[in-house]
N, C-alpha and C. Protein backbone atom coordinates (compact mmCIF):
# COMPACT_ATOMS: atom_id res chain seq x y z
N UNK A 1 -14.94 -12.42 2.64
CA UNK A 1 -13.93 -11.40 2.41
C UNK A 1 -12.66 -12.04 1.85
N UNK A 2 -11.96 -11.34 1.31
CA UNK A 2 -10.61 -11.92 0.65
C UNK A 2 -9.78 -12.19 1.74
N UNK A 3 -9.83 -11.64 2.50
CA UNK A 3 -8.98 -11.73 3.70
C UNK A 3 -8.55 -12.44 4.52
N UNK A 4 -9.96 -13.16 4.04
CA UNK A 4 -10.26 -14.54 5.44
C UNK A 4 -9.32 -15.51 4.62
N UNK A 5 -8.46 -15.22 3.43
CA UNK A 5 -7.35 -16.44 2.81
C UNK A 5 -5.98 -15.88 3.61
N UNK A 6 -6.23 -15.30 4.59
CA UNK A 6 -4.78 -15.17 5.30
C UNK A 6 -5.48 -14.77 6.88
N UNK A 7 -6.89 -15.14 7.31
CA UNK A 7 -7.57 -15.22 8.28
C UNK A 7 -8.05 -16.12 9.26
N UNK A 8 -8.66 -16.63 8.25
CA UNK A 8 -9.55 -17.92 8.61
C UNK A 8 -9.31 -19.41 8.54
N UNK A 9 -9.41 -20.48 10.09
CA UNK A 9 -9.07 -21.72 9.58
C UNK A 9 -8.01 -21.89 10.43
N UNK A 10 -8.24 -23.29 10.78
CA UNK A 10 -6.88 -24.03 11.19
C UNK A 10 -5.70 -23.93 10.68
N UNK A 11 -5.50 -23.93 9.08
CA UNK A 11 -4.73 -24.17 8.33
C UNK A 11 -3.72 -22.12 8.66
N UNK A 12 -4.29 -21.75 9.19
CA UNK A 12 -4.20 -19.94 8.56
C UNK A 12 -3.20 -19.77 10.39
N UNK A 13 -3.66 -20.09 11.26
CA UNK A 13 -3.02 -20.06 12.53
C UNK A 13 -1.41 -19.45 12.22
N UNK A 14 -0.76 -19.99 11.90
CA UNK A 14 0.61 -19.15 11.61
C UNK A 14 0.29 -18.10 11.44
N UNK A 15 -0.47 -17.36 10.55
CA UNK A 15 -0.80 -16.77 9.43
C UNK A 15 -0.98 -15.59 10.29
N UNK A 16 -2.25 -16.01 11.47
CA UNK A 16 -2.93 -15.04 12.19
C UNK A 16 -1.92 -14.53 13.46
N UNK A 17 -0.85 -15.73 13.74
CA UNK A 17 0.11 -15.52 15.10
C UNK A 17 0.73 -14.16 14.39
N UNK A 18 1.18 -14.03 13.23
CA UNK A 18 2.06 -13.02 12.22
C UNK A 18 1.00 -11.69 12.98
N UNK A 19 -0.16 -12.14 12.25
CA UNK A 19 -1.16 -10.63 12.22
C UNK A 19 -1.18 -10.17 13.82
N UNK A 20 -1.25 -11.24 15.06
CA UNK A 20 -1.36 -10.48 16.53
C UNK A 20 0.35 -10.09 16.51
N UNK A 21 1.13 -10.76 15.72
CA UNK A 21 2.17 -9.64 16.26
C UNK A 21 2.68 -8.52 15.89
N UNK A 22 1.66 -7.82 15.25
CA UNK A 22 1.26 -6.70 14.48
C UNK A 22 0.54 -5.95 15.49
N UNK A 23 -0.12 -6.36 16.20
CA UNK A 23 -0.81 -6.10 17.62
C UNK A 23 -2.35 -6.09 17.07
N UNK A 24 -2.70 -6.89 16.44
CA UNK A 24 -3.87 -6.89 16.04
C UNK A 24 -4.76 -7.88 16.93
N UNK A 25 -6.03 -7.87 17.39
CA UNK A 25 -6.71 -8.77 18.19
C UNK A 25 -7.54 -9.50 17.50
N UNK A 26 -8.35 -10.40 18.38
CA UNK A 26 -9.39 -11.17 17.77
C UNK A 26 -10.86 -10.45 17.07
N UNK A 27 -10.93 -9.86 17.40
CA UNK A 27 -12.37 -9.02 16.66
C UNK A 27 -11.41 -8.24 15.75
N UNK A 28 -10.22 -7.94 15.43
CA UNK A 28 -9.79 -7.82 14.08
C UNK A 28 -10.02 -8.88 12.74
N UNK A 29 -9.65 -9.82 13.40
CA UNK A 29 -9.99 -10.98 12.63
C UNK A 29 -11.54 -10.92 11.69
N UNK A 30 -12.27 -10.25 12.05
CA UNK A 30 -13.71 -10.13 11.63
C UNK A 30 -13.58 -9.06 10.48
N UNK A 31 -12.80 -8.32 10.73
CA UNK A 31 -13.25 -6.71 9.66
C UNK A 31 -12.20 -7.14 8.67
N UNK A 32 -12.34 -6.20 7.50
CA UNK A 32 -12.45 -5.85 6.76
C UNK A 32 -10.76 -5.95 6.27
N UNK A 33 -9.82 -5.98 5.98
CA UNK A 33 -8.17 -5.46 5.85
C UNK A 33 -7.99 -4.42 4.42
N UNK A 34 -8.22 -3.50 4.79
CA UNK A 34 -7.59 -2.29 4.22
C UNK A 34 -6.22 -2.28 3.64
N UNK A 35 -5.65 -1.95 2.50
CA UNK A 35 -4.29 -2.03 2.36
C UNK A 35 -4.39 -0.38 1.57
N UNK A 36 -3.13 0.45 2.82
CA UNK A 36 -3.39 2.26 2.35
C UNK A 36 -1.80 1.88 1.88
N UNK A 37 -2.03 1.85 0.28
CA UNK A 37 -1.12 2.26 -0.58
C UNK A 37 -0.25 3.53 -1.10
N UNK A 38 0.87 3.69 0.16
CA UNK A 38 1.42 5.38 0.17
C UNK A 38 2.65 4.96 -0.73
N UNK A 39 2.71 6.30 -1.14
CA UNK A 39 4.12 6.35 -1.90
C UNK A 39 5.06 7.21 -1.48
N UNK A 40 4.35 7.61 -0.24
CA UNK A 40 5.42 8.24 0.81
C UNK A 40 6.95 8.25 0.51
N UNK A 41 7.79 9.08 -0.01
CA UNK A 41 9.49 9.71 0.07
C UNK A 41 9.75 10.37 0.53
N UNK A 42 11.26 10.42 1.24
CA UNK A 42 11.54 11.62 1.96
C UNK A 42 12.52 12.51 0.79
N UNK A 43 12.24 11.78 -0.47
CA UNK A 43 13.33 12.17 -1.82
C UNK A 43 12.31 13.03 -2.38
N UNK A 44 11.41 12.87 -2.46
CA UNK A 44 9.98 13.13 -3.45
C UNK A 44 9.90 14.81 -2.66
N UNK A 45 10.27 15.73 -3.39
CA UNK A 45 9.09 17.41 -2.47
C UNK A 45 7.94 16.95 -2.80
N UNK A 46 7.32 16.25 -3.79
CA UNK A 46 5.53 16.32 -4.03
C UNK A 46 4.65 15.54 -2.90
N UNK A 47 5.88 14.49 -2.55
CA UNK A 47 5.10 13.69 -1.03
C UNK A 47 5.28 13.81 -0.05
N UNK A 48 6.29 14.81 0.24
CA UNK A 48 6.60 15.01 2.08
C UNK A 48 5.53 15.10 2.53
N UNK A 49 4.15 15.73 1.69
CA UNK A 49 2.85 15.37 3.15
C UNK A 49 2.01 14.17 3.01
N UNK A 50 2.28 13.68 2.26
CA UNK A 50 1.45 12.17 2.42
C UNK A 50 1.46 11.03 3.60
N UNK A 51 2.88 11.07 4.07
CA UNK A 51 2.70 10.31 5.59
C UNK A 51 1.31 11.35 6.53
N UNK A 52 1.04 12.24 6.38
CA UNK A 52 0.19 13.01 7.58
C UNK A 52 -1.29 12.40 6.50
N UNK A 53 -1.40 12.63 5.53
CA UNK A 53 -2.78 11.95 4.66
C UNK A 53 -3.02 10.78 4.90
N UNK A 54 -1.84 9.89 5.20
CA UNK A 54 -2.32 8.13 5.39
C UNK A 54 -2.38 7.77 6.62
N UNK A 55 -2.22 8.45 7.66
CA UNK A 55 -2.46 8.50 8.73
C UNK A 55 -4.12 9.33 8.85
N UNK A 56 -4.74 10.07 8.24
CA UNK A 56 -5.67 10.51 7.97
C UNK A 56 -7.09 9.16 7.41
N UNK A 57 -6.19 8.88 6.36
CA UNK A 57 -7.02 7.61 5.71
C UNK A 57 -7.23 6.77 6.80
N UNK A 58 -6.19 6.15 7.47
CA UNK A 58 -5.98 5.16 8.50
C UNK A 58 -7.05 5.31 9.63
N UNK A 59 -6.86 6.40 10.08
CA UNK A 59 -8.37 7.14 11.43
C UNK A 59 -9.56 6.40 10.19
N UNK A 60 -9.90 7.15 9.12
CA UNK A 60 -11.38 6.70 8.78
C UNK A 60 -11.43 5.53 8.33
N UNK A 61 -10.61 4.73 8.25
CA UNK A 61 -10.62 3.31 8.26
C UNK A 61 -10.93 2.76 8.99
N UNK A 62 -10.50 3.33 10.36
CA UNK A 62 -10.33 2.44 11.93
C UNK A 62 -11.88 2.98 12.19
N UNK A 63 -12.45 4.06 11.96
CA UNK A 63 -14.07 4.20 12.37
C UNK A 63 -14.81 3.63 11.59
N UNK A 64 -14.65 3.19 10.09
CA UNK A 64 -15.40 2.78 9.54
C UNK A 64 -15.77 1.27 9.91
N UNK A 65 -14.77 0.75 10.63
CA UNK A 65 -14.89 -0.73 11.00
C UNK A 65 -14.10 -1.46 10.34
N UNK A 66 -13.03 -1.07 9.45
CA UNK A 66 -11.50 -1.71 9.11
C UNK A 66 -10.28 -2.05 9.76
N UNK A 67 -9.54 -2.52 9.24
CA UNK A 67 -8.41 -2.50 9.75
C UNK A 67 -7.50 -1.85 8.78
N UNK A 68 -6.45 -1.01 8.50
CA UNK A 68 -5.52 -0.40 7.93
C UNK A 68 -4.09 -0.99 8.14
N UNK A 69 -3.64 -1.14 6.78
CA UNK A 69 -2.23 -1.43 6.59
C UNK A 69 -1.73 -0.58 5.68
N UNK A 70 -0.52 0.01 6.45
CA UNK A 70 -0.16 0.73 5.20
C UNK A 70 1.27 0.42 4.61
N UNK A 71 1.54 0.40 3.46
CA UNK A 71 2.72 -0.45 3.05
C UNK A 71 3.20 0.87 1.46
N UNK A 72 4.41 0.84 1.26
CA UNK A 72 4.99 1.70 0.75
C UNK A 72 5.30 0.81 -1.06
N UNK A 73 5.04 2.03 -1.58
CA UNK A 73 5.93 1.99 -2.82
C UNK A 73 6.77 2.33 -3.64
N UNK A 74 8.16 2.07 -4.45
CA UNK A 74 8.82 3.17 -4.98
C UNK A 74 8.52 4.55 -5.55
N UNK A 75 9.62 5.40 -5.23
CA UNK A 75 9.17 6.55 -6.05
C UNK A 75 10.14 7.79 -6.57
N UNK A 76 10.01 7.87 -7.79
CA UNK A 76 11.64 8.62 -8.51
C UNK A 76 11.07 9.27 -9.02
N UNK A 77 11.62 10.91 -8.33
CA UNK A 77 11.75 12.36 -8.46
C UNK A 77 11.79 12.65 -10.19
N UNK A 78 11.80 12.66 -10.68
CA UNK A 78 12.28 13.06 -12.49
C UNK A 78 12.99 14.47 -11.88
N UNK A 79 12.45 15.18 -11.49
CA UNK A 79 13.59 16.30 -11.31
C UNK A 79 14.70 16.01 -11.15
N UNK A 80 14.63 15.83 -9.89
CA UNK A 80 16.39 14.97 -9.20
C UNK A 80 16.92 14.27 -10.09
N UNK A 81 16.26 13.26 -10.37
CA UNK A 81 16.81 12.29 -11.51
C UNK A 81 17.18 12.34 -12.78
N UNK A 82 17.13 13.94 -13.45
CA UNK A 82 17.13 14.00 -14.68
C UNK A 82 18.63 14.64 -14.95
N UNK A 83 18.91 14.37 -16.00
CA UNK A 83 20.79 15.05 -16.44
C UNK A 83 21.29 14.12 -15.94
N UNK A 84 21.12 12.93 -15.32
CA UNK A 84 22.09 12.15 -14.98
C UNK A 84 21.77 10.86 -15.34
N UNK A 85 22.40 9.46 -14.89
CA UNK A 85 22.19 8.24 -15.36
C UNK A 85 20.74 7.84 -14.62
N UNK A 86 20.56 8.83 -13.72
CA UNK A 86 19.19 8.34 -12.94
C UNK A 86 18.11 8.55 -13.57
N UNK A 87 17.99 9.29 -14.93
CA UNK A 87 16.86 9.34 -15.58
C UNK A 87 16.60 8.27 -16.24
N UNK A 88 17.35 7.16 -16.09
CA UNK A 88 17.20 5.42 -16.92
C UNK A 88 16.34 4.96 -16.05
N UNK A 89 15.98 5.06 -15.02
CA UNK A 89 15.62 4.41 -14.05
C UNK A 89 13.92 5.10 -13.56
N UNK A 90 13.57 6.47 -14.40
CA UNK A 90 12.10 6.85 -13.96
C UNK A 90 10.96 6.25 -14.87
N UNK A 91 11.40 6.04 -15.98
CA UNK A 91 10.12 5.16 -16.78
C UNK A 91 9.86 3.74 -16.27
N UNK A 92 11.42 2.81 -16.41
CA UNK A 92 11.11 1.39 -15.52
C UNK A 92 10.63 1.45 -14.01
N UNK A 93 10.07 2.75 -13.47
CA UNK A 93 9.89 2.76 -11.98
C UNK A 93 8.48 2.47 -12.23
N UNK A 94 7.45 2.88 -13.35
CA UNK A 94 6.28 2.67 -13.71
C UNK A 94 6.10 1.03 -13.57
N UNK A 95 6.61 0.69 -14.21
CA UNK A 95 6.02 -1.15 -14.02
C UNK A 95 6.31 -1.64 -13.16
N UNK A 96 7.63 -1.04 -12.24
CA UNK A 96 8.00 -1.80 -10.58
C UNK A 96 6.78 -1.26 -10.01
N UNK A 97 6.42 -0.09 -10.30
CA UNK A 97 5.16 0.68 -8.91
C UNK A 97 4.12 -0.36 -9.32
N UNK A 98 2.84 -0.26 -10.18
CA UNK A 98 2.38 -1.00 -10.53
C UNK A 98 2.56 -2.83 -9.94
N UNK A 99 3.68 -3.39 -10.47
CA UNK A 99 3.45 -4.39 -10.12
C UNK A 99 4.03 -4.64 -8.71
N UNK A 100 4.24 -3.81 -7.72
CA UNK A 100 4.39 -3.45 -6.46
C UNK A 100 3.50 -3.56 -5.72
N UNK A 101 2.32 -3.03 -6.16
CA UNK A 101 1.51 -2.84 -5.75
C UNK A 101 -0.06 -4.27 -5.87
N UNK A 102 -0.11 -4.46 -7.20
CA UNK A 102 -0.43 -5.71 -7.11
C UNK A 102 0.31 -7.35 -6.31
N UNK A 103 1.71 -6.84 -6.15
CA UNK A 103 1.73 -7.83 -5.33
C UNK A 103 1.71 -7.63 -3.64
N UNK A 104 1.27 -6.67 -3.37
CA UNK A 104 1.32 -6.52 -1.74
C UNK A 104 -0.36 -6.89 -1.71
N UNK A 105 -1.29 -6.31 -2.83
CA UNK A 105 -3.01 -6.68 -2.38
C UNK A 105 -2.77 -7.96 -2.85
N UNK A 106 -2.51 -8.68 -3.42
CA UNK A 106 -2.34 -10.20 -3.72
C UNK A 106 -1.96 -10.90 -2.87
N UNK A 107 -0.87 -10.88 -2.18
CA UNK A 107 -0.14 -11.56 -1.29
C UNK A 107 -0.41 -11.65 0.01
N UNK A 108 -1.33 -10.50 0.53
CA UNK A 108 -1.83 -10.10 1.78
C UNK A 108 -3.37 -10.07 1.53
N UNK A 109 -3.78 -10.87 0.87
CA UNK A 109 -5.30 -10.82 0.62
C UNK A 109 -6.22 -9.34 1.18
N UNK A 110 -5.78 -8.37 0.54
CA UNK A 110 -6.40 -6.94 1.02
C UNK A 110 -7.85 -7.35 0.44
N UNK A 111 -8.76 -6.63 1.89
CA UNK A 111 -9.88 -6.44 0.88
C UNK A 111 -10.29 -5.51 0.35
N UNK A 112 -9.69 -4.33 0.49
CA UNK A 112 -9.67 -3.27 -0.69
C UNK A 112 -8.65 -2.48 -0.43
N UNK A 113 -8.51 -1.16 -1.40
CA UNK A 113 -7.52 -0.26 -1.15
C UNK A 113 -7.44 1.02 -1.27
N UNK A 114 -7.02 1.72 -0.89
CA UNK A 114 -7.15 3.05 -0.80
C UNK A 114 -5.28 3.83 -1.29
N UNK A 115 -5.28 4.25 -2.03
CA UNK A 115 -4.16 4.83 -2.77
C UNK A 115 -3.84 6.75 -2.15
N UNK A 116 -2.70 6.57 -1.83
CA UNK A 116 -2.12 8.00 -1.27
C UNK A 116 -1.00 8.38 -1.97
N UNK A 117 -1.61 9.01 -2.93
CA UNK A 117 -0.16 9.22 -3.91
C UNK A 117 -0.29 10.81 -4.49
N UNK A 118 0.70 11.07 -5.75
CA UNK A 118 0.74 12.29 -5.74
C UNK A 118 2.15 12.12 -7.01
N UNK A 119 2.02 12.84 -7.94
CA UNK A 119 2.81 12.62 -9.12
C UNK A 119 2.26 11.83 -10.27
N UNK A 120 2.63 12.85 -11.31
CA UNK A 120 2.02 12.57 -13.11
C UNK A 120 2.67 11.10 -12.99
N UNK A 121 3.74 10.60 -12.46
CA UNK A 121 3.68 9.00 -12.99
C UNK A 121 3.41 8.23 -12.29
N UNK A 122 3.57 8.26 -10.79
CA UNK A 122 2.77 7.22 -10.09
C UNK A 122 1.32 7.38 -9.61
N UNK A 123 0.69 8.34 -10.06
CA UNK A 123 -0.97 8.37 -9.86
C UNK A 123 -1.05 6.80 -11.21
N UNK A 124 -1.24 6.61 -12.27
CA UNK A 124 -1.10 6.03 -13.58
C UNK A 124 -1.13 4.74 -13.38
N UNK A 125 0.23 4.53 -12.64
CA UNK A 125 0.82 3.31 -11.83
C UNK A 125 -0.63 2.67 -10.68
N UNK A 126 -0.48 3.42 -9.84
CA UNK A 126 -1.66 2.56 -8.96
C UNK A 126 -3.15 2.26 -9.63
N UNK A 127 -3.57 3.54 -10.34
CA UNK A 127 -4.66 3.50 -11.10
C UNK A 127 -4.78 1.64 -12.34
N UNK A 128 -2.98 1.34 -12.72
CA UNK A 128 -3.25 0.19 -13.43
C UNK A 128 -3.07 -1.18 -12.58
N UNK A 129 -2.47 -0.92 -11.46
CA UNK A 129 -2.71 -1.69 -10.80
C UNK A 129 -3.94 -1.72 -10.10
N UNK A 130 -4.70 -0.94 -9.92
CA UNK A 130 -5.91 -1.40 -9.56
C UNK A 130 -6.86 -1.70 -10.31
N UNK A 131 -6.84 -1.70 -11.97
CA UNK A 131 -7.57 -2.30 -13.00
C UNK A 131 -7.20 -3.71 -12.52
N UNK A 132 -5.79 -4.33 -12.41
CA UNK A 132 -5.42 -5.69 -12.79
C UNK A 132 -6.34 -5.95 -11.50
């Protein structure tokens, strides 16, 4: 598993003290690490229900024999943001989401992922980060 590069090994011990203080146990160590990619805002109306969906994902993770992490990514309204200087800032949000996202499954050796999103520009975003 990819996982076992932030799992497994003498060398990884720090690594794993991090993960039990997450409250994770030793037969965690065995499964699988899930990374549930929400884009959860409390700015966003299109995502106020996605925290209740990744908590959803998270249950069939935990039965399937995973472990679930869920870790957040930016996310800018174009509504809100538009008529003002904040509309400079919704196209460059595309390559921060994206490469946001490749660096949390990179860095945390996920072994796969599951995406909770919602919006014409960051559906796009995770979809190219999960090509890379």
């Amino acid at each position: 598993m990819k996982s076992d590069a932030v799992k497994k090994g003498l060398e990884r011990a720090p690594h794993r003290s991090l993960l039990y203080a997450l409250g994770l146990i030793n037969d965690d160590m065995q499964k699988p690490f899930i990374g549930i990619i929400n884009s959860y805002s409390e700015i966003v109306p299109g995502h106020i229900h996605l925290r209740q969906i990744a908590d959803a994902v998270k249950s069939g993770v935990y039965s399937a024999g995973g472990v679930p992490f869920e870790v957040n990514t930016i996310a800018v309204c174009d509504g809100i943001a538009m008529n003002h200087a904040g509309m400079k800032y919704s196209l460059p949000s595309r390559e921060l989401i994206a490469d946001s996202v490749e660096v949390l499954a990179e860095a945390h050796g996920f072994d796969a992922l599951v995406f909770v999103t919602n919006c014409d520009k960051i559906v796009p975003c995770m979809l190219i980060a999960a090509v890379r």
